[in-house]
Protein backbone atom coordinates (compact mmCIF):
# COMPACT_ATOMS: atom_id res chain seq x y z
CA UNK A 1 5.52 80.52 -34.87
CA UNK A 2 5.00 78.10 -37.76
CA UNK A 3 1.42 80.09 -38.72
CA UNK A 4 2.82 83.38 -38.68
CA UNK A 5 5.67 81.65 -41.04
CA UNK A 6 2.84 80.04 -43.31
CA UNK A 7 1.15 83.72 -43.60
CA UNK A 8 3.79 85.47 -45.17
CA UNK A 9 3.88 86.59 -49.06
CA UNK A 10 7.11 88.85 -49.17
CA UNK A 11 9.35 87.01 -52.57
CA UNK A 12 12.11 86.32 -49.97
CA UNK A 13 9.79 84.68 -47.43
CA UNK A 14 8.06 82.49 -50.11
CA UNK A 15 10.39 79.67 -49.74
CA UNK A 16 10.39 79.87 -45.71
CA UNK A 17 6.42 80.06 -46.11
CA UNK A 18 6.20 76.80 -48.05
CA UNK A 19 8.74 75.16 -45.75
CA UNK A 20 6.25 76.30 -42.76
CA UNK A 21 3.34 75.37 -44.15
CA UNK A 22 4.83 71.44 -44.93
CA UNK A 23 5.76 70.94 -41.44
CA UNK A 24 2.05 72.24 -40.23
CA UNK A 25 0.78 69.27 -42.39
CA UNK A 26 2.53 67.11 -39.78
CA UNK A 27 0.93 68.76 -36.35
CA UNK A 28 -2.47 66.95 -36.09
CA UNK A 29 -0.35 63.49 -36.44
CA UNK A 30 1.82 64.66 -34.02
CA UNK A 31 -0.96 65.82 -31.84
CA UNK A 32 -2.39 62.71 -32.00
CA UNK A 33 0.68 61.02 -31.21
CA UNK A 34 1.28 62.92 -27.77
CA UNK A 35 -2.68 62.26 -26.87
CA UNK A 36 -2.46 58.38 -27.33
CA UNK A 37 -2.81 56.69 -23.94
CA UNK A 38 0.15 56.07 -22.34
CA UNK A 39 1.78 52.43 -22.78
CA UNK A 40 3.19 50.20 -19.46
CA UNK A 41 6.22 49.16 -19.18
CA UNK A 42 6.90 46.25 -17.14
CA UNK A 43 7.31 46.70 -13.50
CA UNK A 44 10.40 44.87 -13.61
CA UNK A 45 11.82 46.71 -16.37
CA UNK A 46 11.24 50.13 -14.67
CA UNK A 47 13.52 48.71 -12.00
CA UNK A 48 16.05 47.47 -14.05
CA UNK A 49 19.54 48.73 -14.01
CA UNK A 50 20.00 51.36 -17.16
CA UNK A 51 21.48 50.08 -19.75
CA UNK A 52 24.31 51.64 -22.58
CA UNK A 53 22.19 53.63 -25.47
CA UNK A 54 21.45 51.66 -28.57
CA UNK A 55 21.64 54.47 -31.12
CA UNK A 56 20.70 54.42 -34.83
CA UNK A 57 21.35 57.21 -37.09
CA UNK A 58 19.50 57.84 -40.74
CA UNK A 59 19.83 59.55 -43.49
CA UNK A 60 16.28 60.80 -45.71
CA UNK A 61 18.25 62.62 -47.78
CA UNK A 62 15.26 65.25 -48.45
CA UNK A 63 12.64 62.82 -48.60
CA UNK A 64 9.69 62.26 -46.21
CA UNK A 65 10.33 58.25 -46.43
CA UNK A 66 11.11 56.93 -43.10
CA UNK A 67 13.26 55.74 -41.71
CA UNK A 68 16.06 56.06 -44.36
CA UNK A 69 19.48 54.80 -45.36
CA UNK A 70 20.72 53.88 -41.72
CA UNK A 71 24.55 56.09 -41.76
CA UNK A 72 25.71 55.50 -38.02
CA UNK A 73 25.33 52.65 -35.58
CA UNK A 74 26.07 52.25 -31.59
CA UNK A 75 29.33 52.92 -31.11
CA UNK A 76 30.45 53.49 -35.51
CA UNK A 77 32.77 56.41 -35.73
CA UNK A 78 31.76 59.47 -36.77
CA UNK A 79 30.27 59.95 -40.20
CA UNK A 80 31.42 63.63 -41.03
CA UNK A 81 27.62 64.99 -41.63
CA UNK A 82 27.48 67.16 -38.92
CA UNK A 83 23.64 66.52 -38.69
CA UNK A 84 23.84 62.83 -38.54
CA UNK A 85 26.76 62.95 -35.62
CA UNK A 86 24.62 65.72 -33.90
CA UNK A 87 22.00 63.73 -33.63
CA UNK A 88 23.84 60.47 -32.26
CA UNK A 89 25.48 62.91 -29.75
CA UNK A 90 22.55 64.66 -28.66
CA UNK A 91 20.70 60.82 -28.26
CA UNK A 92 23.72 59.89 -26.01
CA UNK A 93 23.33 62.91 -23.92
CA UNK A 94 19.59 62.70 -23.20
CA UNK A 95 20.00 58.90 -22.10
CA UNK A 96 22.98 59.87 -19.87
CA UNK A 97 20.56 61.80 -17.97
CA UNK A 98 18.05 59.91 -17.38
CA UNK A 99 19.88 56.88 -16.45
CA UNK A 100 23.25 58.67 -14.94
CA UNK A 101 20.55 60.91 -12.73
CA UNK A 102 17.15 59.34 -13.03
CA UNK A 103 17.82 55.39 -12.97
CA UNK A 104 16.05 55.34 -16.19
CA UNK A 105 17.02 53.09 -19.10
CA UNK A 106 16.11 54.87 -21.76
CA UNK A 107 12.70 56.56 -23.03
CA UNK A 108 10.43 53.72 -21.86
CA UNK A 109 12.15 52.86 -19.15
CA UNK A 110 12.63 49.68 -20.55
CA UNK A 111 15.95 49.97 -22.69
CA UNK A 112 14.39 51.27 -26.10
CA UNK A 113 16.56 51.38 -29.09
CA UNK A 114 17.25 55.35 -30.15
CA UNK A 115 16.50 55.95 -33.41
CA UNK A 116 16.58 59.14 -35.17
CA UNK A 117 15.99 60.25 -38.94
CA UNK A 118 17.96 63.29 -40.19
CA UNK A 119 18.27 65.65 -43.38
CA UNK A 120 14.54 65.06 -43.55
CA UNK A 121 11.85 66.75 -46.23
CA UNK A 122 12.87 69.74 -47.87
CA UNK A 123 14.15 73.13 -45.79
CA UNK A 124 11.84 71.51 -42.95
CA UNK A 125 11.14 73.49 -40.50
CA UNK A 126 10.99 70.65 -37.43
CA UNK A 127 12.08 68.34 -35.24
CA UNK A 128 9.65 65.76 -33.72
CA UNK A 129 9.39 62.69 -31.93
CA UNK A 130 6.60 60.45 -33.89
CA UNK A 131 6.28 57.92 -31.17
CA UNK A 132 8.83 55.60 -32.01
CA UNK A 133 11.69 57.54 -33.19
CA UNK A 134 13.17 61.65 -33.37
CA UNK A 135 13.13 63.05 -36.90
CA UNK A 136 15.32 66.43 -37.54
CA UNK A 137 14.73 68.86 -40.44
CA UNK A 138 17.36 70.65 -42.25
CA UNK A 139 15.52 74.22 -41.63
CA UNK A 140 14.98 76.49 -44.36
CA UNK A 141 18.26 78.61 -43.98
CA UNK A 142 16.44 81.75 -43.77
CA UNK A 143 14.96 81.54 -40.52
CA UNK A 144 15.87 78.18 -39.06
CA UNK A 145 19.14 76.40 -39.12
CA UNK A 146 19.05 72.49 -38.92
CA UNK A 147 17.33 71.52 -35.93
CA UNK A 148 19.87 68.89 -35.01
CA UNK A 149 22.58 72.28 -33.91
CA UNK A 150 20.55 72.21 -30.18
CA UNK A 151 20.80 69.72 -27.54
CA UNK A 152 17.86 71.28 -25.75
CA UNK A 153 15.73 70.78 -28.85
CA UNK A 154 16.76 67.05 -28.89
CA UNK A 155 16.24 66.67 -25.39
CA UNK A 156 12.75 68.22 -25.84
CA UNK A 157 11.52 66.52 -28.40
CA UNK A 158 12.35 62.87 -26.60
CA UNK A 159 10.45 64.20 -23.58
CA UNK A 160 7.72 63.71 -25.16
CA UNK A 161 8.50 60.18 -25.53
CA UNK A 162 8.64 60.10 -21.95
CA UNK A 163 5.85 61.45 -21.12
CA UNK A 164 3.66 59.08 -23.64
CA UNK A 165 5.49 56.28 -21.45
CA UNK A 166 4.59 58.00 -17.97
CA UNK A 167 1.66 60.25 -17.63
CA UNK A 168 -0.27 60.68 -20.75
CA UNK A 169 -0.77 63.79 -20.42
CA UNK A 170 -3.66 65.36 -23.09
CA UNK A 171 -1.85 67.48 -25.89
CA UNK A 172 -5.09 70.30 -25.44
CA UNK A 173 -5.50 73.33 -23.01
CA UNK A 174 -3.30 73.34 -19.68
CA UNK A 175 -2.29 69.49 -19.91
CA UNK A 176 -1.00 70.41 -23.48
CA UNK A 177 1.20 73.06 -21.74
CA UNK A 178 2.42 71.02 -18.94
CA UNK A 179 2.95 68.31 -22.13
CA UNK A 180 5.33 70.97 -23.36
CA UNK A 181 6.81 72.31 -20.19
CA UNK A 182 7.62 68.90 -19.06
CA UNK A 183 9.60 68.71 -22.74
CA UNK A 184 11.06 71.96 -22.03
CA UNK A 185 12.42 70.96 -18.77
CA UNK A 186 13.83 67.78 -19.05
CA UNK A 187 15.11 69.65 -22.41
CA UNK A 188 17.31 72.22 -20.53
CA UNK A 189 18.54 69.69 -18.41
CA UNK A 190 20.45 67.68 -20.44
CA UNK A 191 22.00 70.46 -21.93
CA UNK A 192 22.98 71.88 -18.23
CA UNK A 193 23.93 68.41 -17.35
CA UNK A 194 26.18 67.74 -20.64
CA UNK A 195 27.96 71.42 -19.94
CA UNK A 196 27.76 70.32 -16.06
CA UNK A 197 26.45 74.06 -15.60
CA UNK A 198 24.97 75.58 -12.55
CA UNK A 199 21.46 76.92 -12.33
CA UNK A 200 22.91 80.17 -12.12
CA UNK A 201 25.77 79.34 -15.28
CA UNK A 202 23.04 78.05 -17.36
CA UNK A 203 21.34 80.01 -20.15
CA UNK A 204 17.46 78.56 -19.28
CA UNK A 205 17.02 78.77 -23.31
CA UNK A 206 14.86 76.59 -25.40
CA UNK A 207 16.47 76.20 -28.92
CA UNK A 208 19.67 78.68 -28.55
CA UNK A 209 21.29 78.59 -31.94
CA UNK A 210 18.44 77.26 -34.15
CA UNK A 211 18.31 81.10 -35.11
CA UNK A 212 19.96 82.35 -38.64
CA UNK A 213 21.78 85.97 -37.89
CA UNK A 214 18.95 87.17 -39.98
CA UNK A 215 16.53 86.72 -36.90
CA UNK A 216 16.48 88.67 -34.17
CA UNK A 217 16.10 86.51 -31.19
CA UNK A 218 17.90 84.35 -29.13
CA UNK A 219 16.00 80.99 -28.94
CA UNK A 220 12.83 79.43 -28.75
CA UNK A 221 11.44 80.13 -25.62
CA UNK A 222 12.50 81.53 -22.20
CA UNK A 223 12.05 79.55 -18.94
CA UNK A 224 13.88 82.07 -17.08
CA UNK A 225 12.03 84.97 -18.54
CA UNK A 226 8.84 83.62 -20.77
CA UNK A 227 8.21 86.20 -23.65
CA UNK A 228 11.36 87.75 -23.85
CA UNK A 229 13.05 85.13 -26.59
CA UNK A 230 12.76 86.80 -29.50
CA UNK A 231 11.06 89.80 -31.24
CA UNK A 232 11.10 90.25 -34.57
CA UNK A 233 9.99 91.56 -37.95
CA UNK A 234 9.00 88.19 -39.28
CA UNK A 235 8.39 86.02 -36.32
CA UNK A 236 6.68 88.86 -33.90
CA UNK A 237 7.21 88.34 -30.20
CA UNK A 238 7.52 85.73 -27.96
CA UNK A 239 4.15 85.55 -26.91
CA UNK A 240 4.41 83.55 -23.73
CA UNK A 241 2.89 84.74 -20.29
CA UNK A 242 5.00 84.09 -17.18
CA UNK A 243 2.33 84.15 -14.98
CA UNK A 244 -1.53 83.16 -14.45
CA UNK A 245 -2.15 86.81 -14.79
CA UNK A 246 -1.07 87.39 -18.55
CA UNK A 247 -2.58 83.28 -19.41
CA UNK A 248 -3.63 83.00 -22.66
CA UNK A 249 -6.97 81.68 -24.03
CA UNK A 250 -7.01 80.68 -27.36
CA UNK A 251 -8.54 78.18 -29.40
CA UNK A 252 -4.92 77.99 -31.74
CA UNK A 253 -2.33 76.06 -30.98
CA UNK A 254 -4.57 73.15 -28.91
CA UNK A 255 -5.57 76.11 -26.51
CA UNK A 256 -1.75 77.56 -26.37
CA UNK A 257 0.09 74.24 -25.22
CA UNK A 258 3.27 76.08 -26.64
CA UNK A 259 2.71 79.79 -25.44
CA UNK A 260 1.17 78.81 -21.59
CA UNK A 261 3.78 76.26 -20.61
CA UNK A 262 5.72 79.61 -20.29
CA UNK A 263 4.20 79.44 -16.52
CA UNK A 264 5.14 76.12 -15.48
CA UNK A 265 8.33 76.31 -17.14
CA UNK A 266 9.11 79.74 -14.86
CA UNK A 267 7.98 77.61 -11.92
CA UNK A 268 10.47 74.94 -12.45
CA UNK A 269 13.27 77.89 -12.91
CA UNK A 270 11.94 79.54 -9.53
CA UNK A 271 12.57 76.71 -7.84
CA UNK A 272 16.21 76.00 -9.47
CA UNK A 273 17.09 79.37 -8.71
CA UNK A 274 15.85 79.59 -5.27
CA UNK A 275 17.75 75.66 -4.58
CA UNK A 276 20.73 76.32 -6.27
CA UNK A 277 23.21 74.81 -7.49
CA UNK A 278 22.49 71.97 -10.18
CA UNK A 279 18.96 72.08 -11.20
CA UNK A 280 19.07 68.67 -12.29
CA UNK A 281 19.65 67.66 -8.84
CA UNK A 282 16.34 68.51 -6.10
CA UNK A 283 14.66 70.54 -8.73
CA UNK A 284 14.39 67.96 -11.16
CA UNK A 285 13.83 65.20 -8.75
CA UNK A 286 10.81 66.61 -7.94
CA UNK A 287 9.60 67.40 -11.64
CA UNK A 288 10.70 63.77 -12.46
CA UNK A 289 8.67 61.97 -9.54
CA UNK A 290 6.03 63.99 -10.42
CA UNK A 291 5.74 62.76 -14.11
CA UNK A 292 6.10 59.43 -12.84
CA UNK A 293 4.18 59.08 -9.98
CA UNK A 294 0.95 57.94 -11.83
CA UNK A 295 -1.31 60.66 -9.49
CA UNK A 296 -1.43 63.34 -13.03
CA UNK A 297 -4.66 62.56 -14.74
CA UNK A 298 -4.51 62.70 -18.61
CA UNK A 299 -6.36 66.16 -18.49
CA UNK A 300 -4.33 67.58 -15.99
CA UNK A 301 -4.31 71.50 -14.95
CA UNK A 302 -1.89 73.71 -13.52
CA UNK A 303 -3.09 73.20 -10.38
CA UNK A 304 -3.44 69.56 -10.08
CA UNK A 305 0.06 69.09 -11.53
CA UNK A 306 1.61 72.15 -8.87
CA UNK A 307 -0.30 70.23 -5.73
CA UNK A 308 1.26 66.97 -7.25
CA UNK A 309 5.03 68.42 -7.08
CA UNK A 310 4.73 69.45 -3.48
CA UNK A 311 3.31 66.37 -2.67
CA UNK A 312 6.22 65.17 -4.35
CA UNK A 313 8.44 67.29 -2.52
CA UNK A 314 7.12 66.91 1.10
CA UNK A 315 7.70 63.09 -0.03
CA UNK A 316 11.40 63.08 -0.88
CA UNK A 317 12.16 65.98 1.24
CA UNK A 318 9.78 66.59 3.76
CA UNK A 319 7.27 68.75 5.02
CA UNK A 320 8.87 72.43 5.56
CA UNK A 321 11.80 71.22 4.17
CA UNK A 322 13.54 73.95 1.79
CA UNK A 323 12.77 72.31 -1.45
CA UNK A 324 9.07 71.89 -0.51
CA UNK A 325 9.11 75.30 0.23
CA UNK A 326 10.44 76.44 -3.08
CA UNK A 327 8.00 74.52 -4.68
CA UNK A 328 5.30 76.00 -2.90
CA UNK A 329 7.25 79.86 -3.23
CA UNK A 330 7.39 79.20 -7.41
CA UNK A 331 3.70 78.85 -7.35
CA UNK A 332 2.60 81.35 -5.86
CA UNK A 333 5.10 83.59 -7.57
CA UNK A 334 2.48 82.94 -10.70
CA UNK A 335 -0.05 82.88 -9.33
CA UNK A 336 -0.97 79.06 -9.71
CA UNK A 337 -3.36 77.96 -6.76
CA UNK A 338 -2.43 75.36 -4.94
């Protein structure tokens, strides 16, 4: 999405074409970032009790300098920038999650201070976990509104921090797509689970919001219905498959880590839908154990990664049980061997 930003020369896109083409110069650190071997916490601290967030809010003010003036601490009232209290609300939701429904304190799973930069570089067109702390750009205004506006975003982007924590997985090729899915997933849930919204309630958007009027599209990405998000003049189409039989091979985008995670991510829905009721509950049980479990090599596939949740599955469930036979149901739905 950012390259097809960066390419455009019209006088009214040159402004959202610079803004794209500054956040690109941050992708290979970021890359490298969600390649690094994953750190170990403590056994003892992964069985600690969860803990309240420790939240820190900062403000670049346009700069790139990190981590800037620091506006909002745990438990300060709000600040009246609507970016800066977005962001301390949308830290406080993700950590409710994990350790309301996951019994995990915090990113690490060790009780990590949240720290999060906002109003960052100019019009950038971002938000991004660095590997120690979430940094939100204002968007450019044309295309993007500040990335701070969606909860799914912010739960997204501190995914990642979990999985750097957890499995490690590679950011290239089909363990660069689960990278993202797993993002994506754990993204949508703490939206669901701050609106306390059923599978079926739920909108299964990626990003709903982060759109100006000017753009037609709804969000992001689709895990409902991969490729469907948007289509539009200056953005194209969503280009993600939603099964193995439309899987795209491309050397862009680390081998399309954002475009196939369309497929896992309509697994994980598949499964929520065919469950029920709060996907955050079985569904995401399963996804969670599987991240955690310490059985998905850094270079995992699709397949590895599917075998692991129904291993997962049978183990918290059962054999036969209905939730191991979603799992196994999703998969085959597209077309991911197991």
């Amino acid at each position: 999405m950012l390259r097809k930003l960066a390419a455009r020369s019209e006088p009214r896109l040159w402004a959202v074409a610079r803004a794209a083409k500054e956040s690109l110069l941050h992708i290979k650190e970021l890359q490298a970032v969600r390649s690094a071997p994953a750190p170990s916490a403590p056994p003892s601290a992964r069985q600690a009790q969860p803990g309240p967030p420790k939240r820190s809010i900062y403000d670049a003010d346009t700069s790139e300098n990190l981590p800037g003036k620091l506006v909002r601490k745990e438990g300060a009232a709000a600040t009246g920038d609507v970016a800066a209290d977005e962001a301390y609300d949308g830290l406080g939701s993700t950590h409710r999650l994990y350790a309301d429904i996951f019994g995990r304190d915090s990113i690490d799973g060790a009780g990590l201070p949240l720290d999060a930069t906002v109003h960052y570089g100019n019009l950038y067109d971002n938000a991004f976990w660095d590997g120690r702390q979430m940094v939100f750009g204002d968007g450019d205004g044309e295309v993007f509104q500040r990335f701070t506006k969606s909860v799914s975003v912010i739960g997204h982007e501190l995914a990642h921090g979990v999985t750097q924590f957890t499995a490690g997985l590679a950011y290239r090729n089909q363990a660069g797509a689960l990278n993202e899915s797993m993002s994506d997933v754990f993204g949508v849930l703490v939206e669901q689970y701050l609106k306390q919204e059923t599978t079926a309630q739920a909108s299964w958007l990626i990003g709903e919001g982060l759109f100006t009027e000017k753009v037609q599209g709804a969000a992001l990405r689709s895990m409902k219905a991969p490729g469907t998000a948007y289509d539009d003049d200056v953005l194209g189409k969503d280009p993600q498959p939603d099964s193995m039989d439309t899987y795209v091979r491309t050397s862009a985008d680390n081998g399309g880590v954002h475009i196939n995670s369309g497929i896992p991510n309509r697994a994980f829905y598949l499964v929520a839908a065919e469950l029920g009721g709060n996907a955050w509950g079985a569904p995401g049980q399963i996804w969670y154990g599987t991240l955690t479990s310490g059985s998905l090599p850094p270079a995992c596939t699709f397949g590895k990664f599917a075998r692991t949740t129904l291993s997962t599955a049978e183990e918290l469930f059962g054999a036969g049980s209905v939730e191991h036979d979603a799992v196994r149901k999703a998969w085959d739905t597209v077309k991911v061997k197991v």
